[in-house]
PDB file of N, CA and C in Angstrom:
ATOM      1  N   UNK A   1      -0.028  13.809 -11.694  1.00  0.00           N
ATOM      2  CA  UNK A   1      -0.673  12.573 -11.322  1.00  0.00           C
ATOM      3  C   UNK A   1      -0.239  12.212  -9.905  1.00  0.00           C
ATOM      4  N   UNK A   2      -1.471  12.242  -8.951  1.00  0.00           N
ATOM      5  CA  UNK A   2      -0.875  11.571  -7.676  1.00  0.00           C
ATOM      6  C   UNK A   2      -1.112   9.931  -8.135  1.00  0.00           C
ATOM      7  N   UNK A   3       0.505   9.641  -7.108  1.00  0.00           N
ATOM      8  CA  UNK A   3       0.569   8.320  -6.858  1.00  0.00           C
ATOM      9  C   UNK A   3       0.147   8.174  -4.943  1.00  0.00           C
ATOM     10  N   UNK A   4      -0.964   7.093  -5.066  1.00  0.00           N
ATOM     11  CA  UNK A   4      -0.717   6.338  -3.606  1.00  0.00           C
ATOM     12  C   UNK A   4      -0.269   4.625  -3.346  1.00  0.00           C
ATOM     13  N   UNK A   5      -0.079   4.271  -2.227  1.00  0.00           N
ATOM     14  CA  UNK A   5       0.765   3.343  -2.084  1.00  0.00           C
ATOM     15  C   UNK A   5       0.709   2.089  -1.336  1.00  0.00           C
ATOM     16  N   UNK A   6       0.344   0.975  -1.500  1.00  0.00           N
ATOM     17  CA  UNK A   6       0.345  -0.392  -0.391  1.00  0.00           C
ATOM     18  C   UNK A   6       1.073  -1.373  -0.362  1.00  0.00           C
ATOM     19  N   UNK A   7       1.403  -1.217   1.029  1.00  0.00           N
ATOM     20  CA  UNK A   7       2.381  -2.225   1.469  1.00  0.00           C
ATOM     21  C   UNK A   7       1.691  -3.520   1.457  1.00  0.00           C
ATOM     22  N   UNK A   8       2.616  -4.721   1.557  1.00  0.00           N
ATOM     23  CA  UNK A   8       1.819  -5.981   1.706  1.00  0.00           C
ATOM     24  C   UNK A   8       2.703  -6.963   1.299  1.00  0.00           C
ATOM     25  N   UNK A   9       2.537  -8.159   1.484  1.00  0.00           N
ATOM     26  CA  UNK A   9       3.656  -9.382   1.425  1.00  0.00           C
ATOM     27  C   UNK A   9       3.703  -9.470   0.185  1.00  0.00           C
ATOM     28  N   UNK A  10       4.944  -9.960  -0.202  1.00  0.00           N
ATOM     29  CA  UNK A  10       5.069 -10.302  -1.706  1.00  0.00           C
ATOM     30  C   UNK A  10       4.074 -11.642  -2.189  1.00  0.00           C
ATOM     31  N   UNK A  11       3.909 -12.330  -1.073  1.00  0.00           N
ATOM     32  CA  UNK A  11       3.009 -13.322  -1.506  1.00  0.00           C
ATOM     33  C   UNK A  11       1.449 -12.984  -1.574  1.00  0.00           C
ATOM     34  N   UNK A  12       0.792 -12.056  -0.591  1.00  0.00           N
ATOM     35  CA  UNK A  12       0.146 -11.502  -1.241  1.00  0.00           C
ATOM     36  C   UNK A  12      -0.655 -10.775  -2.130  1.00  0.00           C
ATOM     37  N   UNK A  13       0.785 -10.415  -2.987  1.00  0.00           N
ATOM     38  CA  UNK A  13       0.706  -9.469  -3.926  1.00  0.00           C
ATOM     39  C   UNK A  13       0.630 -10.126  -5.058  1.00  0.00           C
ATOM     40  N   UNK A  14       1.963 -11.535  -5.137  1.00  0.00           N
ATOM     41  CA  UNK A  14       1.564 -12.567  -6.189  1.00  0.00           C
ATOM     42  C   UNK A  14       0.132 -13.010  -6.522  1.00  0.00           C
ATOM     43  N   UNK A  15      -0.496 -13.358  -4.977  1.00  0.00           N
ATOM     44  CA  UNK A  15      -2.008 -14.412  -5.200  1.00  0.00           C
ATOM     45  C   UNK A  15      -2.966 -13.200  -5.935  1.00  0.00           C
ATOM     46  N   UNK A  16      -2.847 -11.411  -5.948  1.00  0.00           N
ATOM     47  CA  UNK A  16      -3.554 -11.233  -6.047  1.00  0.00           C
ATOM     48  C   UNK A  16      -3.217 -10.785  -7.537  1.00  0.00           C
ATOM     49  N   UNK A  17      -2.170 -11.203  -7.873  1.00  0.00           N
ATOM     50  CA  UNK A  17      -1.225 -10.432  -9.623  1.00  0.00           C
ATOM     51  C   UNK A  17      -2.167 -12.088 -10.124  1.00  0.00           C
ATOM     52  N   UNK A  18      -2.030 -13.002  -9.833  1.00  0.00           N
ATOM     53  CA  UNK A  18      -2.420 -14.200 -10.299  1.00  0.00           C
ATOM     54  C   UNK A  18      -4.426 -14.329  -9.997  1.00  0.00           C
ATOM     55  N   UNK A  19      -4.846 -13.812  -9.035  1.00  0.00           N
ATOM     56  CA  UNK A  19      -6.049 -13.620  -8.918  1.00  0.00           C
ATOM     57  C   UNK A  19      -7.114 -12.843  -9.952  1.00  0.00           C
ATOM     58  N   UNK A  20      -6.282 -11.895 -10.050  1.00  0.00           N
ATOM     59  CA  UNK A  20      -6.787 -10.802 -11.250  1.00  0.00           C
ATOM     60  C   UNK A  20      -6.994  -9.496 -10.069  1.00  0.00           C
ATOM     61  N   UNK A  21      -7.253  -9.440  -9.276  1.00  0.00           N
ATOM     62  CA  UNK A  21      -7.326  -8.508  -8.455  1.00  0.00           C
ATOM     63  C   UNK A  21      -6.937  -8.291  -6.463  1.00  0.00           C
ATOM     64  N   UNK A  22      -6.813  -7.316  -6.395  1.00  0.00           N
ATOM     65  CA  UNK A  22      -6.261  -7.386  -5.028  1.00  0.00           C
ATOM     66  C   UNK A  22      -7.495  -7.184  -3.642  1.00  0.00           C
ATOM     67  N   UNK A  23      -7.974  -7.582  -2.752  1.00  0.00           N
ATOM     68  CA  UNK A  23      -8.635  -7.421  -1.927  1.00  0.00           C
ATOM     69  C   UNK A  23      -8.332  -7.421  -0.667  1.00  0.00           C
ATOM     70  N   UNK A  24      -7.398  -6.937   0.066  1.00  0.00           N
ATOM     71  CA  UNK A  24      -6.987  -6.777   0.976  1.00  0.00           C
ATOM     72  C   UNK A  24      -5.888  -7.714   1.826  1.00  0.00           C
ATOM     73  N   UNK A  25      -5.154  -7.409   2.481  1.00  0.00           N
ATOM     74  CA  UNK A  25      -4.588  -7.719   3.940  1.00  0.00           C
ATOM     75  C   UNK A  25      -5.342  -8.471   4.920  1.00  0.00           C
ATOM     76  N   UNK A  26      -4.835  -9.056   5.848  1.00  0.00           N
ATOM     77  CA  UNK A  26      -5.685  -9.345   7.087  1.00  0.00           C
ATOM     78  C   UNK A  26      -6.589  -8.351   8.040  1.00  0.00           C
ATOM     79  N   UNK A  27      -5.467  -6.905   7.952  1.00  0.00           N
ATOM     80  CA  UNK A  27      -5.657  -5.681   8.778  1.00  0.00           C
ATOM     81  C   UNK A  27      -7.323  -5.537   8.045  1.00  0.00           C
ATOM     82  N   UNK A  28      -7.111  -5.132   6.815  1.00  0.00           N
ATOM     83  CA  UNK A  28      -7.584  -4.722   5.444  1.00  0.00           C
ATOM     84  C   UNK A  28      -9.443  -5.155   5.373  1.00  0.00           C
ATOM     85  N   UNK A  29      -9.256  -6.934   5.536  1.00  0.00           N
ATOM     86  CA  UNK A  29     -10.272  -7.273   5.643  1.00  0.00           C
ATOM     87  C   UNK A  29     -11.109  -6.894   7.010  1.00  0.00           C
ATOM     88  N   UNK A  30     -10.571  -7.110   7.896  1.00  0.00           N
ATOM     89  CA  UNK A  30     -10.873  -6.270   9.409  1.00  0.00           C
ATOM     90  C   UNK A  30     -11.497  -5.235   9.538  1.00  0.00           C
ATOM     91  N   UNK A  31     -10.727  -4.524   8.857  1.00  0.00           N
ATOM     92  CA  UNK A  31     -11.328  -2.784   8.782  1.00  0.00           C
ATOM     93  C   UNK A  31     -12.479  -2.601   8.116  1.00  0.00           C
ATOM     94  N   UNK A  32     -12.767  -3.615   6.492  1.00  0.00           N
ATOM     95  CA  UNK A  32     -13.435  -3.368   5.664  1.00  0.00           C
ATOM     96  C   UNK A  32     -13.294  -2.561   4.684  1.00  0.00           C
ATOM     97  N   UNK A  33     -11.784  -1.928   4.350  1.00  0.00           N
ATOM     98  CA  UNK A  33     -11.810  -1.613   3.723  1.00  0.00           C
ATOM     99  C   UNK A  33     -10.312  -1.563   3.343  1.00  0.00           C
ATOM    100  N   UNK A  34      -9.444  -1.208   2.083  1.00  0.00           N
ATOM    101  CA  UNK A  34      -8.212  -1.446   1.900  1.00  0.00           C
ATOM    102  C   UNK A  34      -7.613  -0.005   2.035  1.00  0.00           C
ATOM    103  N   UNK A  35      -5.942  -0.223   3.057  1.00  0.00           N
ATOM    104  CA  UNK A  35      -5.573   0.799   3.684  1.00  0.00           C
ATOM    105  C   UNK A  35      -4.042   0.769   2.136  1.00  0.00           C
ATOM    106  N   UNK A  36      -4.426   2.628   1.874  1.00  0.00           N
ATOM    107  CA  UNK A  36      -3.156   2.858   1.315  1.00  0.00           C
ATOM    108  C   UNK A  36      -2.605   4.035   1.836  1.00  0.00           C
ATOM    109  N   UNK A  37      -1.386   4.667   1.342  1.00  0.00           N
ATOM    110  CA  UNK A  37      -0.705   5.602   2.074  1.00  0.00           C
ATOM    111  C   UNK A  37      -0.255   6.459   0.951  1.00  0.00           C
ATOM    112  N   UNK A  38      -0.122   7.849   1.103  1.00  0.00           N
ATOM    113  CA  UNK A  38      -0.089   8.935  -0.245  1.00  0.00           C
ATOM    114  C   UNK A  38       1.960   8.180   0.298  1.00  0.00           C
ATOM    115  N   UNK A  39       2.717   8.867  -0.613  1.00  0.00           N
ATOM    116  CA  UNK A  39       4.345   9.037  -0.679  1.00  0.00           C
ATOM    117  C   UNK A  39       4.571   9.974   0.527  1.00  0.00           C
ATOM    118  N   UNK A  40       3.985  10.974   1.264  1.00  0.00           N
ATOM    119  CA  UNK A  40       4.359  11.313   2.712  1.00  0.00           C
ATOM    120  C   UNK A  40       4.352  10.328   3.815  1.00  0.00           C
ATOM    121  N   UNK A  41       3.264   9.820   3.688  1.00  0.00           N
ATOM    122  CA  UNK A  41       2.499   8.970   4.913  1.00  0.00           C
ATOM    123  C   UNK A  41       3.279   7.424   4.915  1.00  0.00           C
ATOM    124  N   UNK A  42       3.796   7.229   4.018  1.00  0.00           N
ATOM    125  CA  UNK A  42       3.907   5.532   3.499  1.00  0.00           C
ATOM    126  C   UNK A  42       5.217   5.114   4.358  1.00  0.00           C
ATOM    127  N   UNK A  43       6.526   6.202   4.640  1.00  0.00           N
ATOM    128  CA  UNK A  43       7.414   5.841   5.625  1.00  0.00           C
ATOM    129  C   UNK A  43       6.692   5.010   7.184  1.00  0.00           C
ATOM    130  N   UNK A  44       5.955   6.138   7.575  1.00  0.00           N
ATOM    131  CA  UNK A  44       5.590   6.191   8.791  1.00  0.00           C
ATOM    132  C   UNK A  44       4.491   4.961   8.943  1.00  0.00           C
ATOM    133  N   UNK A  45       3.828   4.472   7.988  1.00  0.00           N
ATOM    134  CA  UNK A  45       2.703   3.591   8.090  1.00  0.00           C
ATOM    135  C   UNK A  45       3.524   2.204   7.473  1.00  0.00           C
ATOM    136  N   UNK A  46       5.255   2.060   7.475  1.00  0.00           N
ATOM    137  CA  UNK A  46       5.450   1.284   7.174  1.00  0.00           C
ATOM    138  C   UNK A  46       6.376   1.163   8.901  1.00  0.00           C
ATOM    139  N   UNK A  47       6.421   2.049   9.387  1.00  0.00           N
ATOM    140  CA  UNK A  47       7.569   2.235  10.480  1.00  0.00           C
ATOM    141  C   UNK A  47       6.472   1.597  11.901  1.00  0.00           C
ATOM    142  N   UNK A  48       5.181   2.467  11.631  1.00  0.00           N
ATOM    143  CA  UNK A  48       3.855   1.656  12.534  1.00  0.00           C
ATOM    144  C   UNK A  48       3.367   0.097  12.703  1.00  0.00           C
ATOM    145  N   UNK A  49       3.689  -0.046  11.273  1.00  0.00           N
ATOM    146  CA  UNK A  49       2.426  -1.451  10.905  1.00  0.00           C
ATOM    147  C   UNK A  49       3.368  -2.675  10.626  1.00  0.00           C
ATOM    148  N   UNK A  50       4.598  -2.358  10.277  1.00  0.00           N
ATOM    149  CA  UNK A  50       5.121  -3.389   9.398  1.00  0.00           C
ATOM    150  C   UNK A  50       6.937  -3.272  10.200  1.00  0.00           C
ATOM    151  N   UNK A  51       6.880  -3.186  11.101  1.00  0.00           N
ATOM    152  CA  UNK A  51       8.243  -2.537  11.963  1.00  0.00           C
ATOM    153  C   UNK A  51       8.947  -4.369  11.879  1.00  0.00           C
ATOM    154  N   UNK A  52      10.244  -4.685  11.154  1.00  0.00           N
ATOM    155  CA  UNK A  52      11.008  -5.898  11.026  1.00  0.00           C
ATOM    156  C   UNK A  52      10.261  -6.598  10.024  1.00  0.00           C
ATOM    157  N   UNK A  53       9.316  -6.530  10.075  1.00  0.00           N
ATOM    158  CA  UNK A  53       8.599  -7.236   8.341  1.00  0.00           C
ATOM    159  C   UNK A  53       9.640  -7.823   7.082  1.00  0.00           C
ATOM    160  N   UNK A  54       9.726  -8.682   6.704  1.00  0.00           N
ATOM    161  CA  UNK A  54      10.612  -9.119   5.509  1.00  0.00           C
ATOM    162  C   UNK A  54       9.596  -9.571   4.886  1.00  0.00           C
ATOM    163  N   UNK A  55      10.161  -9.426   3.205  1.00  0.00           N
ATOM    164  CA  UNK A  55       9.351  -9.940   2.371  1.00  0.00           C
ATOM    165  C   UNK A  55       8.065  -9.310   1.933  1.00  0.00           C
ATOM    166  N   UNK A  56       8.194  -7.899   2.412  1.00  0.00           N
ATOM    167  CA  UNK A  56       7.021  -6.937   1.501  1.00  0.00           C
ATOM    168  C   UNK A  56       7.585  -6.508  -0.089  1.00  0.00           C
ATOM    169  N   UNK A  57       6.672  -5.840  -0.685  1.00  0.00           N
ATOM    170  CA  UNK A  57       6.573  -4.827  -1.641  1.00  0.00           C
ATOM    171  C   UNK A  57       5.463  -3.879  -1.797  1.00  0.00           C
ATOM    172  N   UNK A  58       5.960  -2.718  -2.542  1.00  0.00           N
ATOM    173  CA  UNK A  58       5.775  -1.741  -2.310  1.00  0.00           C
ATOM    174  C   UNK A  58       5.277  -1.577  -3.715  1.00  0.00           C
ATOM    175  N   UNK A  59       3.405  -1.454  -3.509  1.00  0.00           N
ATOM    176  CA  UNK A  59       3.031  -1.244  -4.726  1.00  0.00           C
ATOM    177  C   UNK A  59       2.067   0.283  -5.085  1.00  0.00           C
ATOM    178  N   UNK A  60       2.689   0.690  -6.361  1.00  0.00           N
ATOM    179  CA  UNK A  60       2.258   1.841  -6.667  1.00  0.00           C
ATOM    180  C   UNK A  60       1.134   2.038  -7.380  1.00  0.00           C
ATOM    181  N   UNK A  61       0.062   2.693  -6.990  1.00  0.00           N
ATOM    182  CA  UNK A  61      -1.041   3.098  -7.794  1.00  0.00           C
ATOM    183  C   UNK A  61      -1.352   4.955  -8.527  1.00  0.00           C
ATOM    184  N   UNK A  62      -1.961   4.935  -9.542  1.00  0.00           N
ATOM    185  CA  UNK A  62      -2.251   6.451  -9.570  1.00  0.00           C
ATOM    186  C   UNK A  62      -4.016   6.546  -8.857  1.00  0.00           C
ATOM    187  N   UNK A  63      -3.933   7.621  -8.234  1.00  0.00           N
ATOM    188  CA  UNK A  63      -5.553   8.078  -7.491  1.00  0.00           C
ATOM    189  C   UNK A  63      -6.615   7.560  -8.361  1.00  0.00           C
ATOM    190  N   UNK A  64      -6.192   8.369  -9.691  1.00  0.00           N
ATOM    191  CA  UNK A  64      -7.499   8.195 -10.412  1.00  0.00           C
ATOM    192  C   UNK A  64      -7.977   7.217 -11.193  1.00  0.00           C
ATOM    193  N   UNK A  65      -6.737   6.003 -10.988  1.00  0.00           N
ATOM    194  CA  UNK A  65      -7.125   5.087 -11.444  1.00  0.00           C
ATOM    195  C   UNK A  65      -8.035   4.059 -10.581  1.00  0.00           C
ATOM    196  N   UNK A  66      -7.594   4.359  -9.518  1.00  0.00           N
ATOM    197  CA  UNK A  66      -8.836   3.588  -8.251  1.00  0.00           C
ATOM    198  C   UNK A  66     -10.308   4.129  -8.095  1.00  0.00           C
ATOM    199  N   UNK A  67     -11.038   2.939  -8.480  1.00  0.00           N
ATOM    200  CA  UNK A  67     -12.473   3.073  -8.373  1.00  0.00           C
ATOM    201  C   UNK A  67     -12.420   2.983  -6.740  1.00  0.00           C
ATOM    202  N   UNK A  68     -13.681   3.638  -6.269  1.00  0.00           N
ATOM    203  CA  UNK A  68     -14.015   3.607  -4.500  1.00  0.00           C
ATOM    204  C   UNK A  68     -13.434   3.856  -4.173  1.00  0.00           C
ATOM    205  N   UNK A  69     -12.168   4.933  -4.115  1.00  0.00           N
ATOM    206  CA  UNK A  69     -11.225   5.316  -3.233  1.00  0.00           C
ATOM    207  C   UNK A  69     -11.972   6.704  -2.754  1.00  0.00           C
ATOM    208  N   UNK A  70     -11.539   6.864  -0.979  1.00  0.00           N
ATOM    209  CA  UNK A  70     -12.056   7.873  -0.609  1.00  0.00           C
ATOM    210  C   UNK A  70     -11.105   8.147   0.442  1.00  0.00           C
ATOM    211  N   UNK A  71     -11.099   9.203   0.721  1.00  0.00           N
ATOM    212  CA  UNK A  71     -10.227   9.984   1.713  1.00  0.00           C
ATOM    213  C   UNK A  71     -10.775  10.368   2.743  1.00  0.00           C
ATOM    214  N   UNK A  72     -10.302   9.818   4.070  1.00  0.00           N
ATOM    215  CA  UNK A  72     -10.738  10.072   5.313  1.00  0.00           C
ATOM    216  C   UNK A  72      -9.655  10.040   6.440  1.00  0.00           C
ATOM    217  N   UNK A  73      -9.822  10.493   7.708  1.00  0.00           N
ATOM    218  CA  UNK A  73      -8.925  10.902   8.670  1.00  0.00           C
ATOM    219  C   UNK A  73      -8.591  10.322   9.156  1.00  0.00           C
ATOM    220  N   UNK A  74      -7.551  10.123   9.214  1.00  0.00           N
ATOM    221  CA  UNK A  74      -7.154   8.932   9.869  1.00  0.00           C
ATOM    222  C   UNK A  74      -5.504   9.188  11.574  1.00  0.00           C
ATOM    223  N   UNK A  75      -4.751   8.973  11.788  1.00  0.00           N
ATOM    224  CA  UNK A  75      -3.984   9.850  12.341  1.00  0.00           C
ATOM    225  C   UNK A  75      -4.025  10.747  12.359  1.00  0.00           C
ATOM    226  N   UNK A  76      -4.260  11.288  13.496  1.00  0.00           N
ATOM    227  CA  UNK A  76      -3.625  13.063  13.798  1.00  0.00           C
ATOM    228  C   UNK A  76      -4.865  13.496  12.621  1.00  0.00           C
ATOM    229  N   UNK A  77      -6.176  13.076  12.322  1.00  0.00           N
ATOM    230  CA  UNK A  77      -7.176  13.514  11.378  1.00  0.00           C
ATOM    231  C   UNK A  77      -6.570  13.872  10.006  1.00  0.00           C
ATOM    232  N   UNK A  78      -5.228  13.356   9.586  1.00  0.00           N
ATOM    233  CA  UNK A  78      -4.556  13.345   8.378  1.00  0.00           C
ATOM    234  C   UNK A  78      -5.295  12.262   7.287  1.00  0.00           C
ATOM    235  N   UNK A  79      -5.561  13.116   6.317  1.00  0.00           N
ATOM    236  CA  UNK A  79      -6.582  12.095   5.393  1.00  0.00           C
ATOM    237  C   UNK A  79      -5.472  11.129   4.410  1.00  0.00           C
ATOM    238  N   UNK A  80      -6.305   9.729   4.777  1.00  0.00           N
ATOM    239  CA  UNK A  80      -5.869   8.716   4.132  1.00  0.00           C
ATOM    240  C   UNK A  80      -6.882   8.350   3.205  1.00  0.00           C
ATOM    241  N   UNK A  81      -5.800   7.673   2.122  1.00  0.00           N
ATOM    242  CA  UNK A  81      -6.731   6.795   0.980  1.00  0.00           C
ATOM    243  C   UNK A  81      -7.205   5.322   1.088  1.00  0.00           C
ATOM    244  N   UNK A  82      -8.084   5.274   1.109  1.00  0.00           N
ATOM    245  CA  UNK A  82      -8.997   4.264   1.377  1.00  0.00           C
ATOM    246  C   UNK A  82      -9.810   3.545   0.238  1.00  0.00           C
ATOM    247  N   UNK A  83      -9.862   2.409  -0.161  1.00  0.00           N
ATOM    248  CA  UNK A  83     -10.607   1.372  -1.544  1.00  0.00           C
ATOM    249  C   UNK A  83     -11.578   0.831  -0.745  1.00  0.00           C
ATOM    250  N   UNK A  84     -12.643   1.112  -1.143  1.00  0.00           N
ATOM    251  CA  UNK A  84     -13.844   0.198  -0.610  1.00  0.00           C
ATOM    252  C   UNK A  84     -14.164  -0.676  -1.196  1.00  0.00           C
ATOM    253  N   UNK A  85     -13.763  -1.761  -1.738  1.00  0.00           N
ATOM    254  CA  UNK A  85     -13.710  -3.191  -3.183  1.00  0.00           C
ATOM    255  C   UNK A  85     -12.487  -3.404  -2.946  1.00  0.00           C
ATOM    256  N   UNK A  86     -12.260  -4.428  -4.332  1.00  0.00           N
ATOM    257  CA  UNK A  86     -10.861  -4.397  -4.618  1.00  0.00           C
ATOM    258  C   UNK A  86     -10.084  -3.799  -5.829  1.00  0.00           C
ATOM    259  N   UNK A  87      -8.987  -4.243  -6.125  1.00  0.00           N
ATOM    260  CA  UNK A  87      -8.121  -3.503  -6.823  1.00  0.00           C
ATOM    261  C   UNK A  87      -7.712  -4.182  -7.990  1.00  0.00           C
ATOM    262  N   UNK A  88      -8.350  -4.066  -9.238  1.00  0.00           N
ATOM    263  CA  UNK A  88      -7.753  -4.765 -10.334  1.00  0.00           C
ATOM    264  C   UNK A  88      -6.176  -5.062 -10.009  1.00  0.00           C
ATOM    265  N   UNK A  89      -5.343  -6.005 -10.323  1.00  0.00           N
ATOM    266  CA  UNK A  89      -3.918  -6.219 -10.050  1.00  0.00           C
ATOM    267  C   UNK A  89      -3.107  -5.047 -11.584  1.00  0.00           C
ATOM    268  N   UNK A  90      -3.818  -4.930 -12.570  1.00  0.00           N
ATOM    269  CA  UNK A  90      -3.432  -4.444 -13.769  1.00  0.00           C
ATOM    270  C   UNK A  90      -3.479  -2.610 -13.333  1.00  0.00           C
ATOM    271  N   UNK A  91      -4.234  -2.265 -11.735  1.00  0.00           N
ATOM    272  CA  UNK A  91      -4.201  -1.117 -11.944  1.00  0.00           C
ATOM    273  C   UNK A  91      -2.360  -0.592 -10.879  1.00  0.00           C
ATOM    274  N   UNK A  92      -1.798  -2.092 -11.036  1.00  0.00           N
ATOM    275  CA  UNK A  92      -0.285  -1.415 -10.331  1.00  0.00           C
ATOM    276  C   UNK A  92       0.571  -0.817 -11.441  1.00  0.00           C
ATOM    277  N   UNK A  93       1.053   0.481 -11.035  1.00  0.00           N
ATOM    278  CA  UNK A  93       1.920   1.202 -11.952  1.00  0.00           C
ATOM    279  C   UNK A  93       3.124   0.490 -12.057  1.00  0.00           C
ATOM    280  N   UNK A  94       3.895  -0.073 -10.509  1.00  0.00           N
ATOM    281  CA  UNK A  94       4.457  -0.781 -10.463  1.00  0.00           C
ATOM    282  C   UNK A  94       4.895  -1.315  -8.799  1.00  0.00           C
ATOM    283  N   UNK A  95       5.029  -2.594  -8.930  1.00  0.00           N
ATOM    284  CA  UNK A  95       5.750  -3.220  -7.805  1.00  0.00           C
ATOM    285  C   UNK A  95       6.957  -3.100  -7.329  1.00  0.00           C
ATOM    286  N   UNK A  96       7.638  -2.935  -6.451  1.00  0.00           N
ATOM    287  CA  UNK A  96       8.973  -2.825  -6.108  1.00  0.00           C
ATOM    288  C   UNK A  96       9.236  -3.295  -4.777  1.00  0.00           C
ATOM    289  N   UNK A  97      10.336  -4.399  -4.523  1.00  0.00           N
ATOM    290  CA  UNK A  97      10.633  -5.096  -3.339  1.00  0.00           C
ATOM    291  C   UNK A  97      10.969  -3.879  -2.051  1.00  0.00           C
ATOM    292  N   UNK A  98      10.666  -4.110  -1.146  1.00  0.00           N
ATOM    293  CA  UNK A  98      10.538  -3.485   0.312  1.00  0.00           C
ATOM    294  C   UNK A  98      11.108  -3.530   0.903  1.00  0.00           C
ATOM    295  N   UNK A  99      12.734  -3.867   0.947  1.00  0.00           N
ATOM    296  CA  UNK A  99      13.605  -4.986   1.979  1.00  0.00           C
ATOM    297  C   UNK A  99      13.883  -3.862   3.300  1.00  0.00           C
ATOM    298  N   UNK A 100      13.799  -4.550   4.591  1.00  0.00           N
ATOM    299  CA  UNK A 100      14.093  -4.506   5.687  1.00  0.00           C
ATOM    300  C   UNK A 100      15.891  -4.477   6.118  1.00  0.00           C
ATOM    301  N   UNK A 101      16.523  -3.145   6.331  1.00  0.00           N
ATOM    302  CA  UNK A 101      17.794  -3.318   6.301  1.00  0.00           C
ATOM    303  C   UNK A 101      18.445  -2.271   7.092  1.00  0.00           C
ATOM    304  N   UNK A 102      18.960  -2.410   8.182  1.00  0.00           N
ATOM    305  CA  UNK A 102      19.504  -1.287   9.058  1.00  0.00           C
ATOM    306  C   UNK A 102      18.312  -1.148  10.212  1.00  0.00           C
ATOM    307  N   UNK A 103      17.481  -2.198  10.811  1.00  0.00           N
ATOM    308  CA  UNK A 103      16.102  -1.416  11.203  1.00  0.00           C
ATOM    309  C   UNK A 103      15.429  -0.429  10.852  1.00  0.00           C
ATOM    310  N   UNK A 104      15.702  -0.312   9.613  1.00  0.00           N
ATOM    311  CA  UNK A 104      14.298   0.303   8.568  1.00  0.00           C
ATOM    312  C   UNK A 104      13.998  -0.260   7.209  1.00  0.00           C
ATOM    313  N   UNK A 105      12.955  -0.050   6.572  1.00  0.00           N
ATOM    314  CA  UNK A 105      12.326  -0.595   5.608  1.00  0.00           C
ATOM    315  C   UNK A 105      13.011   0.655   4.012  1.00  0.00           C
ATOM    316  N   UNK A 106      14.036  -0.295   3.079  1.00  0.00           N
ATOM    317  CA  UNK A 106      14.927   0.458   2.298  1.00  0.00           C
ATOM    318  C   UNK A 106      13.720   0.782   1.153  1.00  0.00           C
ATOM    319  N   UNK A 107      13.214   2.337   1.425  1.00  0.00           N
ATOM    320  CA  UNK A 107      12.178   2.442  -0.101  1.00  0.00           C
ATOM    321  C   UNK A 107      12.675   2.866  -1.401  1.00  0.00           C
ATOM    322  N   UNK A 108      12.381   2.434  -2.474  1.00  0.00           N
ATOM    323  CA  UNK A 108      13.187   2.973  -3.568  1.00  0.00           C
ATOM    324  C   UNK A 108      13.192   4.219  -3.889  1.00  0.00           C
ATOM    325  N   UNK A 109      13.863   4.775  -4.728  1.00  0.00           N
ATOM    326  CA  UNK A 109      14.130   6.305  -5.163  1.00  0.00           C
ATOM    327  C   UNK A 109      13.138   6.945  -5.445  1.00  0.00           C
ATOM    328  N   UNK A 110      11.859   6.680  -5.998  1.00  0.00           N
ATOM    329  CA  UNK A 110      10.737   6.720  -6.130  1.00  0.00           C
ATOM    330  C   UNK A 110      10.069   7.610  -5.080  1.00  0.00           C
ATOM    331  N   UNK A 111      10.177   7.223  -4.255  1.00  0.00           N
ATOM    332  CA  UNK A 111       9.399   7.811  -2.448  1.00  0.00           C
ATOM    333  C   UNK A 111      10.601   8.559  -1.941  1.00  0.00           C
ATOM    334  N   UNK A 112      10.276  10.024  -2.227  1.00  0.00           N
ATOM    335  CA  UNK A 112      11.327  10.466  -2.091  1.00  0.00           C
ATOM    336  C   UNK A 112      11.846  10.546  -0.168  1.00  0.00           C
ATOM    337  N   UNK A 113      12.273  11.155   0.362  1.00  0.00           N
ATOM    338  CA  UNK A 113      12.238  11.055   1.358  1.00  0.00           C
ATOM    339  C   UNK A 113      13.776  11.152   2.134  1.00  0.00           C
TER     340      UNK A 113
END
């Protein structure tokens, strides 16, 4: 089972655990579409996007549980996962806090790395 992965404020993540579903970021809505990252990519797109950030988490999905997800090039033409809708909140495998510590973002054991 692949897992992929989105970063995002914990308060975002609440409104959307309490919403019933998740629909994007600020970036997210911008783009038009919701940005996730496979367990390779997710260091580096947290080291890009989110560099001193406090107060994320780090939420896990499986592929095939995302409806509209599609894969396209994104960096260096490295294919990223992409949700075109939103994201039931029930389809997180699980949440896990993100903390910012040493000037980097501490990921759990999970992401290996």
């Amino acid at each position: 089972m692949q897992f992929i992965y989105k970063i995002c404020s914990a308060l975002e993540w609440a409104e959307a655990a309490e919403r019933g579903n998740f629909a994007g970021s600020a970036v997210d809505h911008a783009d038009g579409f919701i940005h996730l990252s496979t367990a390779y990519q997710v260091r580096e797109t947290a080291a890009r996007h989110f560099a001193g950030r406090t107060g994320l988490v780090l939420v896990a999905f499986a592929a095939a549980d995302l409806e509209y997800l599609k894969w396209e090039p994104s960096r260096g033409g490295i294919l990223f996962p992409h949700v075109y809708g939103t994201i039931p909140a029930t389809a997180a495998r699980w949440v896990k806090p993100l903390p910012f510590q040493d000037n980097v973002h501490a990921f759990p054991p999970e992401i290996a790395g």
